[in-house]
PDB file of N, CA and C in Angstrom:
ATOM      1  N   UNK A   1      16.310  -2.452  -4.153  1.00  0.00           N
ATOM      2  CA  UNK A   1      15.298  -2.983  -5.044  1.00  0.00           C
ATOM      3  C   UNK A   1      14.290  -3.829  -4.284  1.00  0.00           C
ATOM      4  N   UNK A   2      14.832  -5.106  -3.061  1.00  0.00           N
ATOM      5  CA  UNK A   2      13.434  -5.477  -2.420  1.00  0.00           C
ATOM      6  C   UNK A   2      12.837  -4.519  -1.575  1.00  0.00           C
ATOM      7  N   UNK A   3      12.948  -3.459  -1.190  1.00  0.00           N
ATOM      8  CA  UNK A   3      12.351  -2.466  -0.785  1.00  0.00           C
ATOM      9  C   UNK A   3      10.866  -1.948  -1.541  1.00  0.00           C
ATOM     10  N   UNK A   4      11.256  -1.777  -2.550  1.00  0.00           N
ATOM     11  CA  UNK A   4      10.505  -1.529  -3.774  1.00  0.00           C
ATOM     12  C   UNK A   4       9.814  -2.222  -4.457  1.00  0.00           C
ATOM     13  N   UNK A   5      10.351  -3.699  -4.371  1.00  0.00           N
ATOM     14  CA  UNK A   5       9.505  -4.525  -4.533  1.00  0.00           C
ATOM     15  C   UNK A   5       8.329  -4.646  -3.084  1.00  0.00           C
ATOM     16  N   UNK A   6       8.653  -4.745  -2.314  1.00  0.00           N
ATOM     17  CA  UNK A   6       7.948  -4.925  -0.752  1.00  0.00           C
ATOM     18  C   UNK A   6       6.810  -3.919  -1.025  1.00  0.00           C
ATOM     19  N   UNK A   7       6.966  -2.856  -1.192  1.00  0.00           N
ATOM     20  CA  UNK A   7       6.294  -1.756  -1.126  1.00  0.00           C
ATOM     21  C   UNK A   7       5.206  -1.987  -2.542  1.00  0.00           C
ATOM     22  N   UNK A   8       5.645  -1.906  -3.785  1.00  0.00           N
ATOM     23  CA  UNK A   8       4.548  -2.353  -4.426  1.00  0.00           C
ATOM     24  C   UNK A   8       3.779  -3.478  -4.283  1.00  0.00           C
ATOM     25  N   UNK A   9       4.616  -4.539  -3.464  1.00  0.00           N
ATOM     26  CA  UNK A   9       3.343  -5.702  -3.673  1.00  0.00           C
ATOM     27  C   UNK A   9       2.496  -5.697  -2.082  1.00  0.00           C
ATOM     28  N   UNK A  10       2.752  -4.577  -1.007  1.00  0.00           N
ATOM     29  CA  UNK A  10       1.869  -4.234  -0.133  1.00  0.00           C
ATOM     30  C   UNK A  10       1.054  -3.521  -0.363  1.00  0.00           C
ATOM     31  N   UNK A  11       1.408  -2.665  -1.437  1.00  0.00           N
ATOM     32  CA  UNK A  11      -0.006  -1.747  -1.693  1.00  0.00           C
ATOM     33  C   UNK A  11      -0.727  -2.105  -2.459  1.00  0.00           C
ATOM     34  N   UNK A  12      -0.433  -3.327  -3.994  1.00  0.00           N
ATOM     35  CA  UNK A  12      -1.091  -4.080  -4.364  1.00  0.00           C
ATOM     36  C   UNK A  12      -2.288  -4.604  -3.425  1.00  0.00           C
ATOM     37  N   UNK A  13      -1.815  -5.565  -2.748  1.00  0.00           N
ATOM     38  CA  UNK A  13      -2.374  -6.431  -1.534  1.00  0.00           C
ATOM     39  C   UNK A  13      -3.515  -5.183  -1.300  1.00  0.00           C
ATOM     40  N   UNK A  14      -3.623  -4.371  -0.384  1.00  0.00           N
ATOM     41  CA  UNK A  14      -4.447  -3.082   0.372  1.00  0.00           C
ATOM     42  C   UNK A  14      -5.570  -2.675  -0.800  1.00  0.00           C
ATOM     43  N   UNK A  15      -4.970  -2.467  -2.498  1.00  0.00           N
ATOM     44  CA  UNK A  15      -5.881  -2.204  -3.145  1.00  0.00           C
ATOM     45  C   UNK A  15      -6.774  -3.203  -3.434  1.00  0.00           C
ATOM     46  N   UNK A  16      -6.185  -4.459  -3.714  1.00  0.00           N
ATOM     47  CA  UNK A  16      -6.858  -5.195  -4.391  1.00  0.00           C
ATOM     48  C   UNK A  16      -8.087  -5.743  -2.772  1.00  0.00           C
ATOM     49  N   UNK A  17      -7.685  -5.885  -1.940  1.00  0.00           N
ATOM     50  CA  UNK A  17      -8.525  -6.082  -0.349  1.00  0.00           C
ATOM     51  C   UNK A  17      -9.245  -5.100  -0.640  1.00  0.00           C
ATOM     52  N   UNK A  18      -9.255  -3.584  -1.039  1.00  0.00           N
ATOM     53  CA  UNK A  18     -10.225  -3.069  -0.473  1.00  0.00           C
ATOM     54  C   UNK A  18     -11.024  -2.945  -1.815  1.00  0.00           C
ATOM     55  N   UNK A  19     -11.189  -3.521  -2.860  1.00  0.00           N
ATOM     56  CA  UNK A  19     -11.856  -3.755  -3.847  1.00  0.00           C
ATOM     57  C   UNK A  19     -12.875  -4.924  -3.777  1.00  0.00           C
ATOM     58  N   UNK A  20     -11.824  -5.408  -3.226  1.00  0.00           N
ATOM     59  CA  UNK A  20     -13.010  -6.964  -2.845  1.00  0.00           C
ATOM     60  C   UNK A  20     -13.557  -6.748  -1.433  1.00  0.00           C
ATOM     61  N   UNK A  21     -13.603  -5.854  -0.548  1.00  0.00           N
ATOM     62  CA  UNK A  21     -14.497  -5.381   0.519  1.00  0.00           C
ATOM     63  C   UNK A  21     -15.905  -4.522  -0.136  1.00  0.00           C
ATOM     64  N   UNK A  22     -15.495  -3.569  -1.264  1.00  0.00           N
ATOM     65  CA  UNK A  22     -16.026  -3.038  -1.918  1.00  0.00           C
ATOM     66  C   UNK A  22     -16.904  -3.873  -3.006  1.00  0.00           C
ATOM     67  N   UNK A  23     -16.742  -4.762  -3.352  1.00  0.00           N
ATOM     68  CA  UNK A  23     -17.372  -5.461  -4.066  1.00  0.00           C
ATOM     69  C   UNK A  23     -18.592  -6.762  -3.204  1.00  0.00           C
ATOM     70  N   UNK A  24     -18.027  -6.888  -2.268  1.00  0.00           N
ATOM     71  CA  UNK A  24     -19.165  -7.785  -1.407  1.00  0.00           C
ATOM     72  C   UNK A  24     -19.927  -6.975  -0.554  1.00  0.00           C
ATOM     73  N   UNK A  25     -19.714  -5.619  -0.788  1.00  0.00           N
ATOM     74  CA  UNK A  25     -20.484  -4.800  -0.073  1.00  0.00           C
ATOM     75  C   UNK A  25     -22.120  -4.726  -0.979  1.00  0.00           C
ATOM     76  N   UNK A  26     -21.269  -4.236  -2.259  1.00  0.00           N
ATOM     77  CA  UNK A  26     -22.222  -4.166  -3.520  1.00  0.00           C
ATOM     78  C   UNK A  26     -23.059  -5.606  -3.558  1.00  0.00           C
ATOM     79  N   UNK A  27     -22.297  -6.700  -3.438  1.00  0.00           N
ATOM     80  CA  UNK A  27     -22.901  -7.523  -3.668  1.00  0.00           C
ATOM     81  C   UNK A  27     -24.462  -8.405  -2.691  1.00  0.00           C
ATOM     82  N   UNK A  28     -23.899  -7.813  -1.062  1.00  0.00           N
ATOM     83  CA  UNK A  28     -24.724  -7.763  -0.304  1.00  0.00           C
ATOM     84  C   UNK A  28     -26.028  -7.427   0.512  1.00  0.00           C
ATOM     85  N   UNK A  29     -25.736  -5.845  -0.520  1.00  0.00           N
ATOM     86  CA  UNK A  29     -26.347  -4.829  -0.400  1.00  0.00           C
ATOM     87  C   UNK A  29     -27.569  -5.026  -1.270  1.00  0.00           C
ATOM     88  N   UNK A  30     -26.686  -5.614  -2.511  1.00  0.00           N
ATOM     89  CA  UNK A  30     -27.683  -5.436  -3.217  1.00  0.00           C
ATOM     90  C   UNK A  30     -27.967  -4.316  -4.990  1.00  0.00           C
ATOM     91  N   UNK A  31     -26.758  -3.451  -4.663  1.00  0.00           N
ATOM     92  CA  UNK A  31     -26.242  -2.659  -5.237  1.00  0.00           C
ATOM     93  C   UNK A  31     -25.293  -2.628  -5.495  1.00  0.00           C
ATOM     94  N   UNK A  32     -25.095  -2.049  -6.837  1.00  0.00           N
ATOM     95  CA  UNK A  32     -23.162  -2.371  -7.478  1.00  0.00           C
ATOM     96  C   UNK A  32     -22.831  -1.209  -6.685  1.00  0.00           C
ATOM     97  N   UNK A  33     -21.825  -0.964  -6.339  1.00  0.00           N
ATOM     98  CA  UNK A  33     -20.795   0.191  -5.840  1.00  0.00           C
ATOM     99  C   UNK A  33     -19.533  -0.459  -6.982  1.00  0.00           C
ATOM    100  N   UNK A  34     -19.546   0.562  -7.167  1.00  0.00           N
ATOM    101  CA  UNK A  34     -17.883   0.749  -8.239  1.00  0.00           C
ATOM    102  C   UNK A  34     -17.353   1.592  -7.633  1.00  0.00           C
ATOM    103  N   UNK A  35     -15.737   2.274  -7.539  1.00  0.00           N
ATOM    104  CA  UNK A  35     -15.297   2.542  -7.094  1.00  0.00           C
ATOM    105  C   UNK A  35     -14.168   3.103  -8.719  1.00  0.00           C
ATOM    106  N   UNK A  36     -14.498   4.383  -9.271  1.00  0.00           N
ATOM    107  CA  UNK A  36     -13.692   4.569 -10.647  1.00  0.00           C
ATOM    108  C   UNK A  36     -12.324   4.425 -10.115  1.00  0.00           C
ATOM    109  N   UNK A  37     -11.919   4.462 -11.586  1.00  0.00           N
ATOM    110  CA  UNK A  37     -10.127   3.832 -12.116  1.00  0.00           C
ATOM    111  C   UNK A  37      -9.395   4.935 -11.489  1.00  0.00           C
ATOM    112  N   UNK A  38      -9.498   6.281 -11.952  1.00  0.00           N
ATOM    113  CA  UNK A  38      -8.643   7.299 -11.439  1.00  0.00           C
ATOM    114  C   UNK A  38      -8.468   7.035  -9.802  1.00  0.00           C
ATOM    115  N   UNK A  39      -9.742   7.248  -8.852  1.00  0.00           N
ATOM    116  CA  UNK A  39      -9.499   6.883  -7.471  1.00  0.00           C
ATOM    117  C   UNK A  39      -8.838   5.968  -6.904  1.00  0.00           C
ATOM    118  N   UNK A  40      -9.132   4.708  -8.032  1.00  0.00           N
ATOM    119  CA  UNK A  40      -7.989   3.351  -7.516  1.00  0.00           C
ATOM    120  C   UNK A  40      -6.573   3.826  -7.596  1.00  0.00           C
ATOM    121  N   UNK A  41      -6.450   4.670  -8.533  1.00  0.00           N
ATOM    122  CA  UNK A  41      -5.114   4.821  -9.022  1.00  0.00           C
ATOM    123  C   UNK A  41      -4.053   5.265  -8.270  1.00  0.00           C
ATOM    124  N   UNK A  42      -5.020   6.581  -7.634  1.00  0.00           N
ATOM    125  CA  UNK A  42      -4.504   7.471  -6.619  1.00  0.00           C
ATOM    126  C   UNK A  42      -4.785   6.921  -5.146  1.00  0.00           C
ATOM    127  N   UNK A  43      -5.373   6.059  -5.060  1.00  0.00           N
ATOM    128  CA  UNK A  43      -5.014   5.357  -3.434  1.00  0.00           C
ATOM    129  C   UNK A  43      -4.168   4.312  -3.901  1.00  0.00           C
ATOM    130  N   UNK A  44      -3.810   3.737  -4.860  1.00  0.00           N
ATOM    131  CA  UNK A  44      -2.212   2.572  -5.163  1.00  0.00           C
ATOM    132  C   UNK A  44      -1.160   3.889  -5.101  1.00  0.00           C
ATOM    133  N   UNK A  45      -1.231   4.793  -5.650  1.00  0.00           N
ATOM    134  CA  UNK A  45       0.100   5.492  -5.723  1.00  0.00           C
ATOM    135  C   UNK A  45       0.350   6.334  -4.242  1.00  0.00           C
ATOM    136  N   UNK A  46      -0.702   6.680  -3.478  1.00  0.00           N
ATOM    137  CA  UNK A  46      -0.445   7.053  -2.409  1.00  0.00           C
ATOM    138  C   UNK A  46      -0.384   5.919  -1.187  1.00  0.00           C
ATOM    139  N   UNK A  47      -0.696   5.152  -1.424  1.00  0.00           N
ATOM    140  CA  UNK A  47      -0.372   3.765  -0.386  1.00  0.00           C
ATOM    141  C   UNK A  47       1.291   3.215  -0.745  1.00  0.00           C
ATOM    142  N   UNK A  48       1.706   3.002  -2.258  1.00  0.00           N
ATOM    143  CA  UNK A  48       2.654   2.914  -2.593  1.00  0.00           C
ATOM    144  C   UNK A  48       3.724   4.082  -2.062  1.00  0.00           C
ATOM    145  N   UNK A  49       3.814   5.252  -2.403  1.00  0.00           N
ATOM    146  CA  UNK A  49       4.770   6.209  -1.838  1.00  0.00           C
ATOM    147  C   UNK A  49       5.253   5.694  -0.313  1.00  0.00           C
ATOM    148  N   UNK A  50       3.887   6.156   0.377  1.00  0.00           N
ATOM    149  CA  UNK A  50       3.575   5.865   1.823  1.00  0.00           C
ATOM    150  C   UNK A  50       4.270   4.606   1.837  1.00  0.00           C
ATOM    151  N   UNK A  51       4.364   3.460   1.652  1.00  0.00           N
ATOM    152  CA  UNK A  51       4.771   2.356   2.107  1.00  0.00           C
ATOM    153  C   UNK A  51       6.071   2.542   2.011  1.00  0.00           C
ATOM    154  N   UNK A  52       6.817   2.959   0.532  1.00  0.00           N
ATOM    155  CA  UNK A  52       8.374   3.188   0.025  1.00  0.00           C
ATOM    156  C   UNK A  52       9.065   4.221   1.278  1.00  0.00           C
ATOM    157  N   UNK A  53       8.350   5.136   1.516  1.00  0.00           N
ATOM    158  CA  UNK A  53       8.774   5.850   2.648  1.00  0.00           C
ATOM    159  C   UNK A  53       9.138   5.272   3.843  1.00  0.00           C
ATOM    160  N   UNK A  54       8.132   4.589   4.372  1.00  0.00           N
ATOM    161  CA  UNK A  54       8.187   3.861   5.245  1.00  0.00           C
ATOM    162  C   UNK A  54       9.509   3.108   5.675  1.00  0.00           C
ATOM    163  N   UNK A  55       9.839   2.421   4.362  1.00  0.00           N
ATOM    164  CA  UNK A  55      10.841   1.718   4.431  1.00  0.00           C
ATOM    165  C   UNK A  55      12.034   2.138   4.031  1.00  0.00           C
ATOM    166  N   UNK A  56      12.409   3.233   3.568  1.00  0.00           N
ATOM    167  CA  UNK A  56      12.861   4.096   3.427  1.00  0.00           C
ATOM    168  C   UNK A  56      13.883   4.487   5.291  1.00  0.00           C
ATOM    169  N   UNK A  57      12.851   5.034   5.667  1.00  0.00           N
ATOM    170  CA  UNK A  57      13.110   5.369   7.035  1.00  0.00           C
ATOM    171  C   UNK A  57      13.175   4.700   8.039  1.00  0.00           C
ATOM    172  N   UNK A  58      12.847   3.639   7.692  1.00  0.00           N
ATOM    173  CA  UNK A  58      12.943   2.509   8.544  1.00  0.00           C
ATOM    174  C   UNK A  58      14.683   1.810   8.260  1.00  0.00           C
ATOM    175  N   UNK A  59      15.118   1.548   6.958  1.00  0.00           N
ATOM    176  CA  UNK A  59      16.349   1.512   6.682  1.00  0.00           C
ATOM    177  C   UNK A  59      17.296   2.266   7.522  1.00  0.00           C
ATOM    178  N   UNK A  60      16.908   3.780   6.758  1.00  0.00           N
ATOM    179  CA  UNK A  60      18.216   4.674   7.966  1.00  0.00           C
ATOM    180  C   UNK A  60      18.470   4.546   8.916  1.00  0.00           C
ATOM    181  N   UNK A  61      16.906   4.432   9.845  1.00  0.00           N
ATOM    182  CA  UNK A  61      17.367   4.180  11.042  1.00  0.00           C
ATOM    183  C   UNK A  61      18.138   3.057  11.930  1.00  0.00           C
ATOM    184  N   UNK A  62      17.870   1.877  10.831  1.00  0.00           N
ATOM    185  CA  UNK A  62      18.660   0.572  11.397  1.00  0.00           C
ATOM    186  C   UNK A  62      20.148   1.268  11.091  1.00  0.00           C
ATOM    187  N   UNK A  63      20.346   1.553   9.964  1.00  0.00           N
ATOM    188  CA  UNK A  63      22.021   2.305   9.545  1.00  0.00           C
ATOM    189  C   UNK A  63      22.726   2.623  10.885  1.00  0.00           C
ATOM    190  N   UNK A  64      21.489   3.971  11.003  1.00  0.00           N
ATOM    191  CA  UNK A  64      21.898   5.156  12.046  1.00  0.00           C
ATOM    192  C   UNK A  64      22.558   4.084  13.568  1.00  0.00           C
ATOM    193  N   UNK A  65      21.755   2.791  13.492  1.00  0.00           N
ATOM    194  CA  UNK A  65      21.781   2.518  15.011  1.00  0.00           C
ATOM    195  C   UNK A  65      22.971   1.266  14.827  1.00  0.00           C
ATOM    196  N   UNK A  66      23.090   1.056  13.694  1.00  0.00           N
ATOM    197  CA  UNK A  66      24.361   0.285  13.644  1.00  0.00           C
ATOM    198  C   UNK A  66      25.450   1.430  13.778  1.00  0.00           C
ATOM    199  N   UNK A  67      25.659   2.476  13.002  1.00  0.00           N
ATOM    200  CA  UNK A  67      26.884   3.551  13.234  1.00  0.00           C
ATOM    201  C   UNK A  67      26.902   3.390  14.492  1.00  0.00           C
ATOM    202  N   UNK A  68      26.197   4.097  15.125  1.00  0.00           N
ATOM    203  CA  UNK A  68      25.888   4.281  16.786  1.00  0.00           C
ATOM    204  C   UNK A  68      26.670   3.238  17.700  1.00  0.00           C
ATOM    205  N   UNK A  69      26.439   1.898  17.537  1.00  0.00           N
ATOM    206  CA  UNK A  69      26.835   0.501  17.961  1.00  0.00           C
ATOM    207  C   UNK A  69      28.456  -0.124  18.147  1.00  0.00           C
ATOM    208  N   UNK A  70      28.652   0.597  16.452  1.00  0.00           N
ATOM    209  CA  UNK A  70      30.373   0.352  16.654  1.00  0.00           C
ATOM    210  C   UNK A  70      31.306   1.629  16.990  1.00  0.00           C
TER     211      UNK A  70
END
């Protein structure tokens, strides 16, 4: 479960950063840039996977290298 927690609140973090990069861009520029809901959606759920994976495999392998050890 903190796996899962880790992983959603890193990809949180990444979306919500690149919203507010996106937004002082607009704001600098001079021009709104929006960035629609569906696209946010699908870079949280693919940053999310991606991250769960991550750690995912990162787990086993500590496993794998403890088996290994004893």
């Amino acid at each position: 479960m903190n796996r899962l927690l880790l992983a959603f609140l890193k990809s949180a973090v990444i979306t919500a950063g690149f919203d507010a990069v996106c937004f002082l861009y607009g704001a600098v520029s001079g021009s709104r840039y929006e960035i629609p809901l569906p696209i946010e959606v699908i870079l949280f759920l693919v940053l999310f996977v991606t991250n769960y994976g991550e750690y995912l495999l990162d787990d086993r392998n500590r496993r794998d290298d403890q088996a290994e050890n004893q």
